[in-house]
PDB file of N, CA and C in Angstrom:
ATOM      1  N   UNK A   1     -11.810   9.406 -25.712  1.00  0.00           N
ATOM      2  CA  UNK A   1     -11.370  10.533 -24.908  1.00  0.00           C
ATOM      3  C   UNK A   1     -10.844  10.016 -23.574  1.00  0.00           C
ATOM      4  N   UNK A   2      -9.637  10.593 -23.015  1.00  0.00           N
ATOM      5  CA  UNK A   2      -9.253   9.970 -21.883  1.00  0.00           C
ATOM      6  C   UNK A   2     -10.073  10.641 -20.837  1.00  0.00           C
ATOM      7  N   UNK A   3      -9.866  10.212 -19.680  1.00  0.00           N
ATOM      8  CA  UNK A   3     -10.487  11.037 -18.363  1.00  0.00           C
ATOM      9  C   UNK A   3      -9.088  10.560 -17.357  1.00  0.00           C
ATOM     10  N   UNK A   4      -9.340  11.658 -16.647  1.00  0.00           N
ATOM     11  CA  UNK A   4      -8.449  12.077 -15.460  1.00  0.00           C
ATOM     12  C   UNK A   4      -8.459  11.406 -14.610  1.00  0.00           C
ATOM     13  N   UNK A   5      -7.973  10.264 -13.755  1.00  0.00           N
ATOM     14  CA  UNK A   5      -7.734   9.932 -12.771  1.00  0.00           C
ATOM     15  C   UNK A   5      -8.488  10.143 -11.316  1.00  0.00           C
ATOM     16  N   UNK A   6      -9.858  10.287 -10.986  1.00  0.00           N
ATOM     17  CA  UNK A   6     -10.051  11.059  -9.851  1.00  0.00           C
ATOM     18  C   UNK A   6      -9.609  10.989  -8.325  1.00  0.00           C
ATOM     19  N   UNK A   7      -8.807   9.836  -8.465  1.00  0.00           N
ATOM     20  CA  UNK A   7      -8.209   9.473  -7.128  1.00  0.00           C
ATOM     21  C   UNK A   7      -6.422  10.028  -7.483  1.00  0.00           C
ATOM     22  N   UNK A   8      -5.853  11.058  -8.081  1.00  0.00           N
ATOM     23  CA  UNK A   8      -4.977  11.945  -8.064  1.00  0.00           C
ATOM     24  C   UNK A   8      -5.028  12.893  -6.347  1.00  0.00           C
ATOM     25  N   UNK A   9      -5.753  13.168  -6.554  1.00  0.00           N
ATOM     26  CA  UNK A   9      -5.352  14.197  -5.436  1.00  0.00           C
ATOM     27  C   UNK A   9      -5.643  13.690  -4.296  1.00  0.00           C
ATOM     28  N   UNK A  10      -5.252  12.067  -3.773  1.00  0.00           N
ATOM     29  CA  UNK A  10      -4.785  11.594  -2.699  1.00  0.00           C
ATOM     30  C   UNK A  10      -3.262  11.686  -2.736  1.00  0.00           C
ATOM     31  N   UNK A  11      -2.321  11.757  -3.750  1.00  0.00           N
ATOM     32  CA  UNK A  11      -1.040  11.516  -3.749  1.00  0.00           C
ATOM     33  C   UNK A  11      -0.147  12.628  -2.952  1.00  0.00           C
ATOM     34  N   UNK A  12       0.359  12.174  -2.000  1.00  0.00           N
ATOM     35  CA  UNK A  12       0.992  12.985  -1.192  1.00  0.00           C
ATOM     36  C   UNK A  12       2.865  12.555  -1.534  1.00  0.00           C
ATOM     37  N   UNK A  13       3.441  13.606  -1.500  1.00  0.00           N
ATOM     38  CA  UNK A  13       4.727  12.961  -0.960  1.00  0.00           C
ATOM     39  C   UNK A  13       5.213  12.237   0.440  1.00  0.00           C
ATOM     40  N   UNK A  14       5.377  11.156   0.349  1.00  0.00           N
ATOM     41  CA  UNK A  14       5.311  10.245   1.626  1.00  0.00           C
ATOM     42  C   UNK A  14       6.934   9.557   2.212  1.00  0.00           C
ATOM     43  N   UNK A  15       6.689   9.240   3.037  1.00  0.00           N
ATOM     44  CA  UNK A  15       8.159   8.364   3.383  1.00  0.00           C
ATOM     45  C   UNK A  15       7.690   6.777   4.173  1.00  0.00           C
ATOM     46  N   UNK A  16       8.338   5.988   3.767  1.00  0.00           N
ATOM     47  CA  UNK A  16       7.684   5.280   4.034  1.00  0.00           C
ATOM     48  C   UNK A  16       7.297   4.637   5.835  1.00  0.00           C
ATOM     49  N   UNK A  17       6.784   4.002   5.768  1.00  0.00           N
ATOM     50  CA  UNK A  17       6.884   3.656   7.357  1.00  0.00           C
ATOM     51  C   UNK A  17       7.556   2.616   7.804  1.00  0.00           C
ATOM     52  N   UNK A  18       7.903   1.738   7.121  1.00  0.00           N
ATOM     53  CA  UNK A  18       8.966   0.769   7.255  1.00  0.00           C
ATOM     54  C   UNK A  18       9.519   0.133   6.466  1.00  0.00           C
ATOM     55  N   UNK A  19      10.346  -0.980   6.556  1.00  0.00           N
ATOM     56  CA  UNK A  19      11.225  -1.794   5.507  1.00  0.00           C
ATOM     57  C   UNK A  19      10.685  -2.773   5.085  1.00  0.00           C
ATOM     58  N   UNK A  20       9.381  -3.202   5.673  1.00  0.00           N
ATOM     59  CA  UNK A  20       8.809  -4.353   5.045  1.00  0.00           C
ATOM     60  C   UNK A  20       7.105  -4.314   5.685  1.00  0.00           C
ATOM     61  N   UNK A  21       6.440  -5.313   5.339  1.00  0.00           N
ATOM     62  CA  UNK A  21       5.218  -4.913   5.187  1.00  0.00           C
ATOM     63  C   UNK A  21       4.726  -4.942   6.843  1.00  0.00           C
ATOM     64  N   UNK A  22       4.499  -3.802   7.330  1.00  0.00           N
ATOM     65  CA  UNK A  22       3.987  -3.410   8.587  1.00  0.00           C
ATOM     66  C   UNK A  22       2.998  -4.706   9.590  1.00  0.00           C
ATOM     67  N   UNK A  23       2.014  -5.049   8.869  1.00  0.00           N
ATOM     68  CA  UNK A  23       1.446  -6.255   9.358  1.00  0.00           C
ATOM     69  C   UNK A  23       2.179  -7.535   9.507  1.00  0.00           C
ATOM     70  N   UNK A  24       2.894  -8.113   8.442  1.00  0.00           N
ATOM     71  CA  UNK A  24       3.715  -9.107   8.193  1.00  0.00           C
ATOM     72  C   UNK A  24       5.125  -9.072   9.635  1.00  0.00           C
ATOM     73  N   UNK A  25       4.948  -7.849   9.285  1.00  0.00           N
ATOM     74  CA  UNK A  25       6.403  -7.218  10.799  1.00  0.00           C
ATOM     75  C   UNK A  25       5.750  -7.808  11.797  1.00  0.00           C
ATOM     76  N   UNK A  26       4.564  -7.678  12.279  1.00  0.00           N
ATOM     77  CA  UNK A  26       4.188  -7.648  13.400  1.00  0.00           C
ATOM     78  C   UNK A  26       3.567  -8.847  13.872  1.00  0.00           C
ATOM     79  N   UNK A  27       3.157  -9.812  13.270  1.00  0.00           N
ATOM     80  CA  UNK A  27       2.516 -11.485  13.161  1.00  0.00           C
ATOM     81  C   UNK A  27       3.299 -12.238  12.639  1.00  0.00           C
ATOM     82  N   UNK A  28       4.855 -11.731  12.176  1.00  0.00           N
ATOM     83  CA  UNK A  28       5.918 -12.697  11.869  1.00  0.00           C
ATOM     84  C   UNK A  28       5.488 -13.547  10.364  1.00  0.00           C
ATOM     85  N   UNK A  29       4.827 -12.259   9.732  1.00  0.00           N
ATOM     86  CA  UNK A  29       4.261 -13.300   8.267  1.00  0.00           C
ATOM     87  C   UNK A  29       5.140 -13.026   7.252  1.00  0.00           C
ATOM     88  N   UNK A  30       5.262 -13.496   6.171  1.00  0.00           N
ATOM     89  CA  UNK A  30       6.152 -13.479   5.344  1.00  0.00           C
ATOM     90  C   UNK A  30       5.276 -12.194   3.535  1.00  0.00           C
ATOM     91  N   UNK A  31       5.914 -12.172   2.879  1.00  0.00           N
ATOM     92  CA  UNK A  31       5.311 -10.956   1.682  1.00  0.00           C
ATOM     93  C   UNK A  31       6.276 -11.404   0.560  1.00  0.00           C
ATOM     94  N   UNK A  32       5.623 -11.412  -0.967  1.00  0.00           N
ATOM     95  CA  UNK A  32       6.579 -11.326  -1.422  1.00  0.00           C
ATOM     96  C   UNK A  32       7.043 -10.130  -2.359  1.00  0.00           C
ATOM     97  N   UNK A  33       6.463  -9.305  -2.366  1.00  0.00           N
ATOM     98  CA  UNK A  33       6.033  -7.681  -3.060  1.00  0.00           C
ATOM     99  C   UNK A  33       5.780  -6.968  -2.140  1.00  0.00           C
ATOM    100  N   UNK A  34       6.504  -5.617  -2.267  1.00  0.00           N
ATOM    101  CA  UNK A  34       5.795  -4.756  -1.498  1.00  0.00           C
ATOM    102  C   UNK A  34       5.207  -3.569  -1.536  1.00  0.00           C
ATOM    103  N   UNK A  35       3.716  -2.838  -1.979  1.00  0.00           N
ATOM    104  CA  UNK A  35       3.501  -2.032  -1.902  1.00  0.00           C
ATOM    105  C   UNK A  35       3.293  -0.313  -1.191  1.00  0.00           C
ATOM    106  N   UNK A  36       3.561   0.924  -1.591  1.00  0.00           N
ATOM    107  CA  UNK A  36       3.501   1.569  -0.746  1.00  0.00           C
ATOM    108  C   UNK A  36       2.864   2.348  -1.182  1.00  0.00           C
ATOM    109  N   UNK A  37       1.605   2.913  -0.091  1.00  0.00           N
ATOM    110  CA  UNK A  37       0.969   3.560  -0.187  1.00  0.00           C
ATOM    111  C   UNK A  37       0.937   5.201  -0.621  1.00  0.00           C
ATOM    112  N   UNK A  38       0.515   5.905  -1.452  1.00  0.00           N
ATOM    113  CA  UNK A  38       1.024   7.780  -1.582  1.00  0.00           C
ATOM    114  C   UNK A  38      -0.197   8.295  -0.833  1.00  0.00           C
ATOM    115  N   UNK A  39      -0.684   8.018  -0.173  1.00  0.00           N
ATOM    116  CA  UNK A  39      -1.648   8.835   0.593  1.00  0.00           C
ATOM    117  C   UNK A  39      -0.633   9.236   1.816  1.00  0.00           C
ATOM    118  N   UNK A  40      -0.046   7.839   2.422  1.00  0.00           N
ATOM    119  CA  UNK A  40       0.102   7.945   3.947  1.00  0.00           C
ATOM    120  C   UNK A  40       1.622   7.038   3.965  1.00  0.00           C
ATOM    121  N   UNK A  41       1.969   6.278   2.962  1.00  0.00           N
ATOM    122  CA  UNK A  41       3.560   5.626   3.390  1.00  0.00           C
ATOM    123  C   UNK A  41       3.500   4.341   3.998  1.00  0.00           C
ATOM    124  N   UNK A  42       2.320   3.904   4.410  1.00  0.00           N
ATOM    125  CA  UNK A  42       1.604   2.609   4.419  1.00  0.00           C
ATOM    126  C   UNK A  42       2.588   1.956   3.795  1.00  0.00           C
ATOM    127  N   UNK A  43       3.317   0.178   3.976  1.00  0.00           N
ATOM    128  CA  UNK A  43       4.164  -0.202   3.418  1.00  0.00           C
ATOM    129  C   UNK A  43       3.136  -1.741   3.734  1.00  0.00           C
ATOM    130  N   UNK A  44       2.358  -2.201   2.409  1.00  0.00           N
ATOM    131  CA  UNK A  44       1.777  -3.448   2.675  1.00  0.00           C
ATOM    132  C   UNK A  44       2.532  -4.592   1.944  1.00  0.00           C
ATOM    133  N   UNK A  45       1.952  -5.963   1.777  1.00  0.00           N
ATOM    134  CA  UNK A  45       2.627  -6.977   0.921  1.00  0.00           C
ATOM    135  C   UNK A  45       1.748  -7.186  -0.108  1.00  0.00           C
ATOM    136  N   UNK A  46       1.752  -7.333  -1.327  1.00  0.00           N
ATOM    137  CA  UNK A  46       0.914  -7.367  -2.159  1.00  0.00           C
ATOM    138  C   UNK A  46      -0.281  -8.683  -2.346  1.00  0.00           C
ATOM    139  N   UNK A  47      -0.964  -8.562  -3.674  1.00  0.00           N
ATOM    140  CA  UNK A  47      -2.211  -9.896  -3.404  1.00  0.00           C
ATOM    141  C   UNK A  47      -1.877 -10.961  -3.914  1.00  0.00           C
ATOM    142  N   UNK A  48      -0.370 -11.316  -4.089  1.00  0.00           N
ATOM    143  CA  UNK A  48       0.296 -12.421  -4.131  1.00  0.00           C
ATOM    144  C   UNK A  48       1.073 -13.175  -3.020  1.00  0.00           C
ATOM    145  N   UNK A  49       0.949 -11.731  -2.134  1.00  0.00           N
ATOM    146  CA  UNK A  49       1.033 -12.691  -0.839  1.00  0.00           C
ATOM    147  C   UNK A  49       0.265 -13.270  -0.230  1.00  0.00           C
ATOM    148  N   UNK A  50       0.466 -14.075   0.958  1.00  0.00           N
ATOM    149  CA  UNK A  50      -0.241 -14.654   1.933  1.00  0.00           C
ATOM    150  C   UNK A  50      -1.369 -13.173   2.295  1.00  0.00           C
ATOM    151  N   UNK A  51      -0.868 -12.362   3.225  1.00  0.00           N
ATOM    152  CA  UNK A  51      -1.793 -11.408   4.038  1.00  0.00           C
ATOM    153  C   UNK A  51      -2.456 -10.202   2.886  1.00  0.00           C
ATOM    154  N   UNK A  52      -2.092  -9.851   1.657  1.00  0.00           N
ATOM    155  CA  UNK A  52      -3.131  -9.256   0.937  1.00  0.00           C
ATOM    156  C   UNK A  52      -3.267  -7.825   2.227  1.00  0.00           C
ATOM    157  N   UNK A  53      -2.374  -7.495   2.481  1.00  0.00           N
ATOM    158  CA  UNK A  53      -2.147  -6.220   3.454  1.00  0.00           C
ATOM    159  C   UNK A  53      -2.531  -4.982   2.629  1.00  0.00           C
ATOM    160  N   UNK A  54      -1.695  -4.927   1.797  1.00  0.00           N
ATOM    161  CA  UNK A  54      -1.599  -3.813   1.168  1.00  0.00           C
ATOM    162  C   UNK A  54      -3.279  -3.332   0.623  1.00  0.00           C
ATOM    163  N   UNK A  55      -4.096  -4.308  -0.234  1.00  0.00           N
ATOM    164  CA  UNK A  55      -5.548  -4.035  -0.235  1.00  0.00           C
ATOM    165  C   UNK A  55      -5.851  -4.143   0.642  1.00  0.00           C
ATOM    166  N   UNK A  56      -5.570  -4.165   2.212  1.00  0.00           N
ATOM    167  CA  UNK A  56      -6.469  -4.479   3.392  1.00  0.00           C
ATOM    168  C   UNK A  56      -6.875  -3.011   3.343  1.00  0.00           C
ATOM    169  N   UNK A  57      -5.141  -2.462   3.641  1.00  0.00           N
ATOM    170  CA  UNK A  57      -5.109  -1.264   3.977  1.00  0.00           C
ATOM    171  C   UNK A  57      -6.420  -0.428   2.540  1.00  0.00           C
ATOM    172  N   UNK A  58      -6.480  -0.660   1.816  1.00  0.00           N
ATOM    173  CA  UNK A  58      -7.271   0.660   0.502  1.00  0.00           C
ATOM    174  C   UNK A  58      -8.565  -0.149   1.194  1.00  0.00           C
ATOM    175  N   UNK A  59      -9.179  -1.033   1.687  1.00  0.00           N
ATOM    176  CA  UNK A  59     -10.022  -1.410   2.164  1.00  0.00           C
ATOM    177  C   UNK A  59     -10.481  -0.716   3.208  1.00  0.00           C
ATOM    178  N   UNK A  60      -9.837  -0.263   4.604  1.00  0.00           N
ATOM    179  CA  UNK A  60      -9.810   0.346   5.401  1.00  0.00           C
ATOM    180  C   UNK A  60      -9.587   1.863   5.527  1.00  0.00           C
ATOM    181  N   UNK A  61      -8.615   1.947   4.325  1.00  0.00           N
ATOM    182  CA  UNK A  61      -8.602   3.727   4.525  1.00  0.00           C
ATOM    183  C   UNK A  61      -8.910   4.257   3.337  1.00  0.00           C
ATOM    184  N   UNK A  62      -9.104   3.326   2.042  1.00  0.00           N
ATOM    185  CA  UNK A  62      -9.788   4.494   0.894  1.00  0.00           C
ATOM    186  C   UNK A  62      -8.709   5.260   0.287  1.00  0.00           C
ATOM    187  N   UNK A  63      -7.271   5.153   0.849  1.00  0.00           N
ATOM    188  CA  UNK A  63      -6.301   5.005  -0.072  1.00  0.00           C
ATOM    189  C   UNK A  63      -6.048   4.096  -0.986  1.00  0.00           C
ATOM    190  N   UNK A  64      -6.647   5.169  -3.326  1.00  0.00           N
ATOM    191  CA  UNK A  64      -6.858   4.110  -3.659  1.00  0.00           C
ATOM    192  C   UNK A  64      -4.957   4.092  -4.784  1.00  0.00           C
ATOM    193  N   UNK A  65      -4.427   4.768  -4.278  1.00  0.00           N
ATOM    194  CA  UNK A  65      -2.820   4.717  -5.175  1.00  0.00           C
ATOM    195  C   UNK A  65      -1.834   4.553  -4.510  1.00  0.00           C
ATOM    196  N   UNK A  66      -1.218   3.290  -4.925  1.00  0.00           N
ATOM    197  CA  UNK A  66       0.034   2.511  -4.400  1.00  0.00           C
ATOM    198  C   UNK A  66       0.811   2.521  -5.550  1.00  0.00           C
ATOM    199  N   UNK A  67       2.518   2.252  -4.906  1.00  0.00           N
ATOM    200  CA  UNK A  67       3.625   1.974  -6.036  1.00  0.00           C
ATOM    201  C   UNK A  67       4.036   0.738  -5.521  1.00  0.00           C
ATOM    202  N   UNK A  68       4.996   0.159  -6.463  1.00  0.00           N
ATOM    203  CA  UNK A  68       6.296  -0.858  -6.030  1.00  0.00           C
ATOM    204  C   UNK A  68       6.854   0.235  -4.786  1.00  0.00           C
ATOM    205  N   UNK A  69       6.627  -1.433  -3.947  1.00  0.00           N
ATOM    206  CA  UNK A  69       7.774  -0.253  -2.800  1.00  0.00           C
ATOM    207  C   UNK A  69       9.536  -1.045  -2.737  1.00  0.00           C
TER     208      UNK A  69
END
């Protein structure tokens, strides 16, 4: 039997917050994926990058659904 998803009704329609991964922007680090958050538009680098942003962020805010950004 399947079950439902219970982290669905974080998904918001979002825009994102920037062109590349917000932390990486700001410490001059590099990403090579980028995830974006549907809670909030959060734009991290994935856990193949160096900074692992993008789980920082579901670490910190409990936003647990991201896409390819």
């Amino acid at each position: 039997m399947a079950t439902k998803c219970s982290h669905l009704d974080q998904v918001r329609e979002v825009t994102p917050s920037t062109q590349g991964c917000e932390e990486c922007l700001h410490t001059g680090g590099r990403w090579l994926h980028l995830r974006m958050c549907l809670s909030c538009g959060h734009i991290g680098c994935c856990d193949s990058s160096p900074g692992k942003h993008a789980t920082k962020h579901f670490h910190a805010t409990g936003h647990a659904i991201m896409r390819n950004a």
